[in-house]
PDB file of N, CA and C in Angstrom:
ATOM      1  N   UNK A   1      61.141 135.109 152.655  1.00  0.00           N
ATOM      2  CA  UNK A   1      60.900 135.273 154.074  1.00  0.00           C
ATOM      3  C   UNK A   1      61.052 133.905 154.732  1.00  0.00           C
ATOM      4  N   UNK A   2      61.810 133.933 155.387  1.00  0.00           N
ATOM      5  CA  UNK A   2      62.007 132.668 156.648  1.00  0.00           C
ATOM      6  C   UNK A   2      61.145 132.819 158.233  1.00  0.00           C
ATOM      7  N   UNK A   3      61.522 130.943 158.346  1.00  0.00           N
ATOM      8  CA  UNK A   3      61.199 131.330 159.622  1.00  0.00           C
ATOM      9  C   UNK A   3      61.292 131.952 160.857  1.00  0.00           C
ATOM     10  N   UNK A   4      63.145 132.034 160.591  1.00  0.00           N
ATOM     11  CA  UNK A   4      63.586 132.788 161.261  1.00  0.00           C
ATOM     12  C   UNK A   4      63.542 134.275 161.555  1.00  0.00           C
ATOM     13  N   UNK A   5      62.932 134.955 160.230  1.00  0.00           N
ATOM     14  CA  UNK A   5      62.608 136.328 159.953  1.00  0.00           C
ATOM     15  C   UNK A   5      61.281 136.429 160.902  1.00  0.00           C
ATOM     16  N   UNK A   6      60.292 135.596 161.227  1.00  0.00           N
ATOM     17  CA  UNK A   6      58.999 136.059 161.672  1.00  0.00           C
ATOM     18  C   UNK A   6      59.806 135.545 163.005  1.00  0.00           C
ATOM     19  N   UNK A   7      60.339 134.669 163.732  1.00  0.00           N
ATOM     20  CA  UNK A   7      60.771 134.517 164.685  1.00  0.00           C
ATOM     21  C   UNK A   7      61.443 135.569 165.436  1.00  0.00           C
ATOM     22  N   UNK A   8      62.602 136.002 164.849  1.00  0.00           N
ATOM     23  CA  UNK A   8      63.083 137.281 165.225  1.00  0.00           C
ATOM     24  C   UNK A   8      62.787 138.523 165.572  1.00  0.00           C
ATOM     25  N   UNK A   9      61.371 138.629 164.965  1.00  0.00           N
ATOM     26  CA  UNK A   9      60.981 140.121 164.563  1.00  0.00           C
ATOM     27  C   UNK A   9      60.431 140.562 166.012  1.00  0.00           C
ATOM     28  N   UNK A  10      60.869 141.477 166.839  1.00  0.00           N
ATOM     29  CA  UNK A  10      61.143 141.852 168.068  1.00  0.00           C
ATOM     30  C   UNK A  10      59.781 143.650 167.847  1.00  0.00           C
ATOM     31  N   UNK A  11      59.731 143.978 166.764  1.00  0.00           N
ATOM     32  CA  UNK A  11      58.387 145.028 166.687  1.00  0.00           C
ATOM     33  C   UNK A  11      57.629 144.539 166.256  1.00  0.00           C
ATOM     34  N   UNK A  12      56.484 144.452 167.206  1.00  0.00           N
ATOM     35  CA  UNK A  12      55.194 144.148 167.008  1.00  0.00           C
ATOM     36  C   UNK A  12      54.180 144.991 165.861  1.00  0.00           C
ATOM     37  N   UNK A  13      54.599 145.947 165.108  1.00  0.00           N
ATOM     38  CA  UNK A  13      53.747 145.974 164.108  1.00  0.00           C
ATOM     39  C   UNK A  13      54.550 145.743 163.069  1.00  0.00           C
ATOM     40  N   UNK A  14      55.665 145.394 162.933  1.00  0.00           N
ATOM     41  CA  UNK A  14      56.494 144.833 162.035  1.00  0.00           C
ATOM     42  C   UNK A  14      55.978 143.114 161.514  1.00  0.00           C
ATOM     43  N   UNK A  15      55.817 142.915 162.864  1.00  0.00           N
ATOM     44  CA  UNK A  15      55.490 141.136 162.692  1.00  0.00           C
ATOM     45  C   UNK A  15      54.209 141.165 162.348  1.00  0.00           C
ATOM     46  N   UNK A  16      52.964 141.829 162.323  1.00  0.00           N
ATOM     47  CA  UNK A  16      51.742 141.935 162.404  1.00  0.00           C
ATOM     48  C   UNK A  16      51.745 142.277 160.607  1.00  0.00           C
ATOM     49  N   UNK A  17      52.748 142.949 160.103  1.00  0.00           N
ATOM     50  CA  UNK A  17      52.560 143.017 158.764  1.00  0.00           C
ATOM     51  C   UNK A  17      53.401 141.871 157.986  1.00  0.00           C
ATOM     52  N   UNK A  18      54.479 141.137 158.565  1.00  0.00           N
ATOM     53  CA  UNK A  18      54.667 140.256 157.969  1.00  0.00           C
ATOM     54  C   UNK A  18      53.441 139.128 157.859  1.00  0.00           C
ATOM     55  N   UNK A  19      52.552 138.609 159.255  1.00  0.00           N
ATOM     56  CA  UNK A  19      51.812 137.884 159.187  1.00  0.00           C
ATOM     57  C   UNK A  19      50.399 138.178 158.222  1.00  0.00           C
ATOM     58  N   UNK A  20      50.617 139.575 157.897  1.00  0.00           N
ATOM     59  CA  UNK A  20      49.416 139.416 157.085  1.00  0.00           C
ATOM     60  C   UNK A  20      49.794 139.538 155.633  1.00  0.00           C
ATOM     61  N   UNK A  21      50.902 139.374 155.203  1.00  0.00           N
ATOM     62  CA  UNK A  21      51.467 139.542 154.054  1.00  0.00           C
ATOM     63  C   UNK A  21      51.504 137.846 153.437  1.00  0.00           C
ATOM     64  N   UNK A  22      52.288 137.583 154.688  1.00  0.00           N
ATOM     65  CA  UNK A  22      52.203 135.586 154.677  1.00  0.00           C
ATOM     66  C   UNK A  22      51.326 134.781 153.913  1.00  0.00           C
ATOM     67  N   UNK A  23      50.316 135.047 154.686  1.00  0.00           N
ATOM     68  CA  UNK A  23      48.464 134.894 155.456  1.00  0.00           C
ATOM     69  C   UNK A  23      48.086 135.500 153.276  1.00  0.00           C
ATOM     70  N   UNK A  24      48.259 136.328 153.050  1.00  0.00           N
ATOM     71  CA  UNK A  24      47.864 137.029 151.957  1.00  0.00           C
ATOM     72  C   UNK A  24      48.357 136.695 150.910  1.00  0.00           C
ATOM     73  N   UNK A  25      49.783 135.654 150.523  1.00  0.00           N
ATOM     74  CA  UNK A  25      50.175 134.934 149.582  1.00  0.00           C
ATOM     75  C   UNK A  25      49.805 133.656 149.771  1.00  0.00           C
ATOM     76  N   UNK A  26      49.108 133.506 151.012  1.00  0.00           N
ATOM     77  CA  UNK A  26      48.212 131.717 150.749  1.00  0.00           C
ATOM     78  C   UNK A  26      49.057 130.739 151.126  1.00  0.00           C
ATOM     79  N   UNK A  27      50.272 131.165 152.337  1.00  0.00           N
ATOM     80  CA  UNK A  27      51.667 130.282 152.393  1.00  0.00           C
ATOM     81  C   UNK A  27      51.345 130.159 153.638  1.00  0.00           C
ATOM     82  N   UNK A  28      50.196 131.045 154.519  1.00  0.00           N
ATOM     83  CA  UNK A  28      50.294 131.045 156.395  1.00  0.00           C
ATOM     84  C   UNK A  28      50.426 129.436 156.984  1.00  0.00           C
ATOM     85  N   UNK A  29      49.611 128.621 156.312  1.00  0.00           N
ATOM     86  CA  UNK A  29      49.581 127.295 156.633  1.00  0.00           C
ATOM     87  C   UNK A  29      51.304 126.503 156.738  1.00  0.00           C
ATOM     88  N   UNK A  30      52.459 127.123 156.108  1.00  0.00           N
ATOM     89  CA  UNK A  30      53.476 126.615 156.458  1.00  0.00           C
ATOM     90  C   UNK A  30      54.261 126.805 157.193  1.00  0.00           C
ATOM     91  N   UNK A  31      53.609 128.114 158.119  1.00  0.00           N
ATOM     92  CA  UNK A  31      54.202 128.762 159.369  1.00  0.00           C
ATOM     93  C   UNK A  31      53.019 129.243 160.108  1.00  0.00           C
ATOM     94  N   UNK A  32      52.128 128.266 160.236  1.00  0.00           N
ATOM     95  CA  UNK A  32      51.047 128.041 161.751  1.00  0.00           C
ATOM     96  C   UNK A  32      51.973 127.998 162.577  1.00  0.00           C
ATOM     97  N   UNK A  33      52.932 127.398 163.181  1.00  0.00           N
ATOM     98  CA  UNK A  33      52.745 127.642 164.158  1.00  0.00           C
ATOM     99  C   UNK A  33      53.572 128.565 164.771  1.00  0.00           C
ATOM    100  N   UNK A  34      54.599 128.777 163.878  1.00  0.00           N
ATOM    101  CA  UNK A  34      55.563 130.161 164.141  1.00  0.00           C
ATOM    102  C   UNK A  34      54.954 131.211 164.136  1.00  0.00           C
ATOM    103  N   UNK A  35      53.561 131.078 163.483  1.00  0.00           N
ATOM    104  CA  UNK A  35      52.487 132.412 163.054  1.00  0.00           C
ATOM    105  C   UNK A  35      51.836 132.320 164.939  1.00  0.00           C
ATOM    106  N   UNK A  36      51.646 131.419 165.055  1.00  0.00           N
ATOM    107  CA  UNK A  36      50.751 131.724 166.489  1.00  0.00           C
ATOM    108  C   UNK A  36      52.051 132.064 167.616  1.00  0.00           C
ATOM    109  N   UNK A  37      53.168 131.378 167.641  1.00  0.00           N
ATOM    110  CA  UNK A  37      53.957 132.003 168.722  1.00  0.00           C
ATOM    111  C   UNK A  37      53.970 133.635 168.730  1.00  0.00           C
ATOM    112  N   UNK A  38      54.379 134.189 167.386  1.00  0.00           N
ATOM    113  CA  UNK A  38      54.457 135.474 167.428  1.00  0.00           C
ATOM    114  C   UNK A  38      52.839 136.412 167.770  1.00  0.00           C
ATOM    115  N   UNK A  39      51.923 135.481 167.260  1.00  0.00           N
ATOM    116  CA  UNK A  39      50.410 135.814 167.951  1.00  0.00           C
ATOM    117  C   UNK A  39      49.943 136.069 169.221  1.00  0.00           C
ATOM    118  N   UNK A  40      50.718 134.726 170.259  1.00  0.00           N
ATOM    119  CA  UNK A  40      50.744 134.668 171.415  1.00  0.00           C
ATOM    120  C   UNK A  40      51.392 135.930 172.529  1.00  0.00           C
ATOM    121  N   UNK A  41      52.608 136.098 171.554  1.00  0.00           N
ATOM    122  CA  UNK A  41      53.662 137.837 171.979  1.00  0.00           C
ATOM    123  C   UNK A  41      52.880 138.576 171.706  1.00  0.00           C
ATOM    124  N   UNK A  42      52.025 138.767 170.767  1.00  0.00           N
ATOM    125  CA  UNK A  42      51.124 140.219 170.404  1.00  0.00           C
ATOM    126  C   UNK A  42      50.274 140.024 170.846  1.00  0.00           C
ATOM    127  N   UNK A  43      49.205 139.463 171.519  1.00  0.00           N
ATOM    128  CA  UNK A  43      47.983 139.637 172.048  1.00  0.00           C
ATOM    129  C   UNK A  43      47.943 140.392 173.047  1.00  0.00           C
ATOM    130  N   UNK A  44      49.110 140.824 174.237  1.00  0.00           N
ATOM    131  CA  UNK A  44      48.821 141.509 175.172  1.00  0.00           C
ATOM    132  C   UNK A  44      49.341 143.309 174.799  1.00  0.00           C
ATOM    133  N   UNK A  45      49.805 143.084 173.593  1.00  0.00           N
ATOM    134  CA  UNK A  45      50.020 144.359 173.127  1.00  0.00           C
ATOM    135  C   UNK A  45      49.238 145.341 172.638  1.00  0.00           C
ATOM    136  N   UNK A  46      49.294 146.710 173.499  1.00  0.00           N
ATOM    137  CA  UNK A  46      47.742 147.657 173.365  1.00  0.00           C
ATOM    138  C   UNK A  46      48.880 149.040 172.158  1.00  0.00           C
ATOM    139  N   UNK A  47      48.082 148.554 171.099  1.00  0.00           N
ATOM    140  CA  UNK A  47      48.619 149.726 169.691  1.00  0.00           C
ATOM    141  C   UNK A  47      47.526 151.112 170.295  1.00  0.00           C
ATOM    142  N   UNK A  48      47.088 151.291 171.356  1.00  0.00           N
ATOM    143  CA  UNK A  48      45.880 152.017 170.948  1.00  0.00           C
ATOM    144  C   UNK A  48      46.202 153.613 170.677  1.00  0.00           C
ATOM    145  N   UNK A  49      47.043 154.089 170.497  1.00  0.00           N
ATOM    146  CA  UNK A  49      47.254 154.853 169.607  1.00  0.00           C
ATOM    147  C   UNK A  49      47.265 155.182 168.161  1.00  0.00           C
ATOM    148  N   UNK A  50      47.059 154.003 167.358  1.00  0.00           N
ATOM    149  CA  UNK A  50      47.669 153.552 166.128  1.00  0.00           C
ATOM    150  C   UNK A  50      46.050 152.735 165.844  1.00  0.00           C
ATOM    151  N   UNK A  51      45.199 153.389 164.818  1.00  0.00           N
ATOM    152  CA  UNK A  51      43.877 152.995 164.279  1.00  0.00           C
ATOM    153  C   UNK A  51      44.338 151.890 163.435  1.00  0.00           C
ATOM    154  N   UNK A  52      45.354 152.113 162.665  1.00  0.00           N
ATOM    155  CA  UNK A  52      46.036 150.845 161.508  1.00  0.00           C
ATOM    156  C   UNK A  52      46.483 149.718 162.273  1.00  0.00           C
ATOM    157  N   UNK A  53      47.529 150.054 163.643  1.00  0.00           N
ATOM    158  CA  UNK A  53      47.947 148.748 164.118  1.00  0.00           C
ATOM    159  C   UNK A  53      46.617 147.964 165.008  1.00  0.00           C
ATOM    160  N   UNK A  54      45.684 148.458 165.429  1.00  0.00           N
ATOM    161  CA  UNK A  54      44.941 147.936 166.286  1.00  0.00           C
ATOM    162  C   UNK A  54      43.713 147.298 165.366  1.00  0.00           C
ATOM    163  N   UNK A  55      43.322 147.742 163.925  1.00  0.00           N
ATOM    164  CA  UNK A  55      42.917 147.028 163.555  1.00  0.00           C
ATOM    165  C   UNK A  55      43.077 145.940 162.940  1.00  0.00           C
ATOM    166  N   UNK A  56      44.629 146.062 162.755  1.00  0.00           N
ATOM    167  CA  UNK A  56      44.999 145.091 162.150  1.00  0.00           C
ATOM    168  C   UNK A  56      45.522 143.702 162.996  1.00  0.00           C
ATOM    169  N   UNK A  57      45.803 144.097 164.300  1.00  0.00           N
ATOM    170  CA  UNK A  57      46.125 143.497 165.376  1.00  0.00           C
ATOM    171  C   UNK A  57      44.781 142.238 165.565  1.00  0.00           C
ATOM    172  N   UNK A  58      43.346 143.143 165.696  1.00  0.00           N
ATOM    173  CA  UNK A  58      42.711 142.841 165.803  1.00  0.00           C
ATOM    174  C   UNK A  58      41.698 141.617 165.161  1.00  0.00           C
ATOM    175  N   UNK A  59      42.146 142.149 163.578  1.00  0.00           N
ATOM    176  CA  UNK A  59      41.578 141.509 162.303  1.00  0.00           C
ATOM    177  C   UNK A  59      42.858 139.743 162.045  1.00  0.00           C
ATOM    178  N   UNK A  60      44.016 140.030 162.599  1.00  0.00           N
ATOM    179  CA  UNK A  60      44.885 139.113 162.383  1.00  0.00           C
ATOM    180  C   UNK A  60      44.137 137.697 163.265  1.00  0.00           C
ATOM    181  N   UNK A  61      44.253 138.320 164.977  1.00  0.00           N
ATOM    182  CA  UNK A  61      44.107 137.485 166.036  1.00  0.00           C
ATOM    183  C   UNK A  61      42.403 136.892 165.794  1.00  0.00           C
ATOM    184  N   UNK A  62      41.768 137.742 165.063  1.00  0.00           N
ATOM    185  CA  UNK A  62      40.669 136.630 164.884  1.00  0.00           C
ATOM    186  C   UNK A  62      40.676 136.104 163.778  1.00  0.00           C
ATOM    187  N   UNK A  63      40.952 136.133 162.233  1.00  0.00           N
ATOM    188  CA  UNK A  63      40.954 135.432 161.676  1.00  0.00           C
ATOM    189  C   UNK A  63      42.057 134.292 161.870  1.00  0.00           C
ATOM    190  N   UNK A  64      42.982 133.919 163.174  1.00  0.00           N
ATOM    191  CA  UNK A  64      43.648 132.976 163.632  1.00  0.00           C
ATOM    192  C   UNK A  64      43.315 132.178 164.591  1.00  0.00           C
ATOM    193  N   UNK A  65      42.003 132.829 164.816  1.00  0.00           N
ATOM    194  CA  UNK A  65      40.854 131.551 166.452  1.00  0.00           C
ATOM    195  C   UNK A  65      41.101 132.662 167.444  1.00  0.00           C
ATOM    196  N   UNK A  66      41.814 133.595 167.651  1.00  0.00           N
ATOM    197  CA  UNK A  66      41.923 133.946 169.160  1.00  0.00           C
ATOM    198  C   UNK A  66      40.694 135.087 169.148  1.00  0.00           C
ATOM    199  N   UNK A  67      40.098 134.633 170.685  1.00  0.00           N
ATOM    200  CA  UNK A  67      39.646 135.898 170.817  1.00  0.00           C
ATOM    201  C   UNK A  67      39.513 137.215 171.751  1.00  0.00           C
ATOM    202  N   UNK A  68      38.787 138.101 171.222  1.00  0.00           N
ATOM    203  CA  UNK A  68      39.860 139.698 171.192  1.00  0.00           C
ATOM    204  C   UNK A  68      38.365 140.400 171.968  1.00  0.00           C
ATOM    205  N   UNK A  69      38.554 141.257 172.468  1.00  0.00           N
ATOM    206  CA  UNK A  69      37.463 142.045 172.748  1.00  0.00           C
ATOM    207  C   UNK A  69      37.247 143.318 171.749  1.00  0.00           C
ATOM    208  N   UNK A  70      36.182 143.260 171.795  1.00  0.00           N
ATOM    209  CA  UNK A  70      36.121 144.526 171.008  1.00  0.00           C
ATOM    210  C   UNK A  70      35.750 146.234 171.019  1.00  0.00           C
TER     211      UNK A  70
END
């Protein structure tokens, strides 16, 4: 996975599972900050249809500092 792969990724629960896949091999620290641009695109995004994307939406943006309402 490149940087360019999380850069690109234009569906938001697409990128939300790359970042936690990242984040989950212990590598997130070498794409902070490509990890927060694509963070920054998803925060105003409402999954609320989707119990999986919104918690995971949710569970991402805070274990990355941002915060989320709940």
């Amino acid at each position: 996975m490149s940087q360019e792969a999380l850069l690109k990724s234009s569906d938001p629960m697409v990128t939300l599972k790359m970042i936690d896949s990242i984040q989950g091999l212990g590598i997130g620290h070498h794409l902070e900050d490509e990890i927060n641009v694509q963070l920054r695109r998803i925060c105003d995004w409402d999954p609320s249809n989707d119990l999986f994307a919104t918690s995971l939406q949710f569970r991402l943006l805070r274990h990355n500092g941002w915060s989320t309402s709940s």
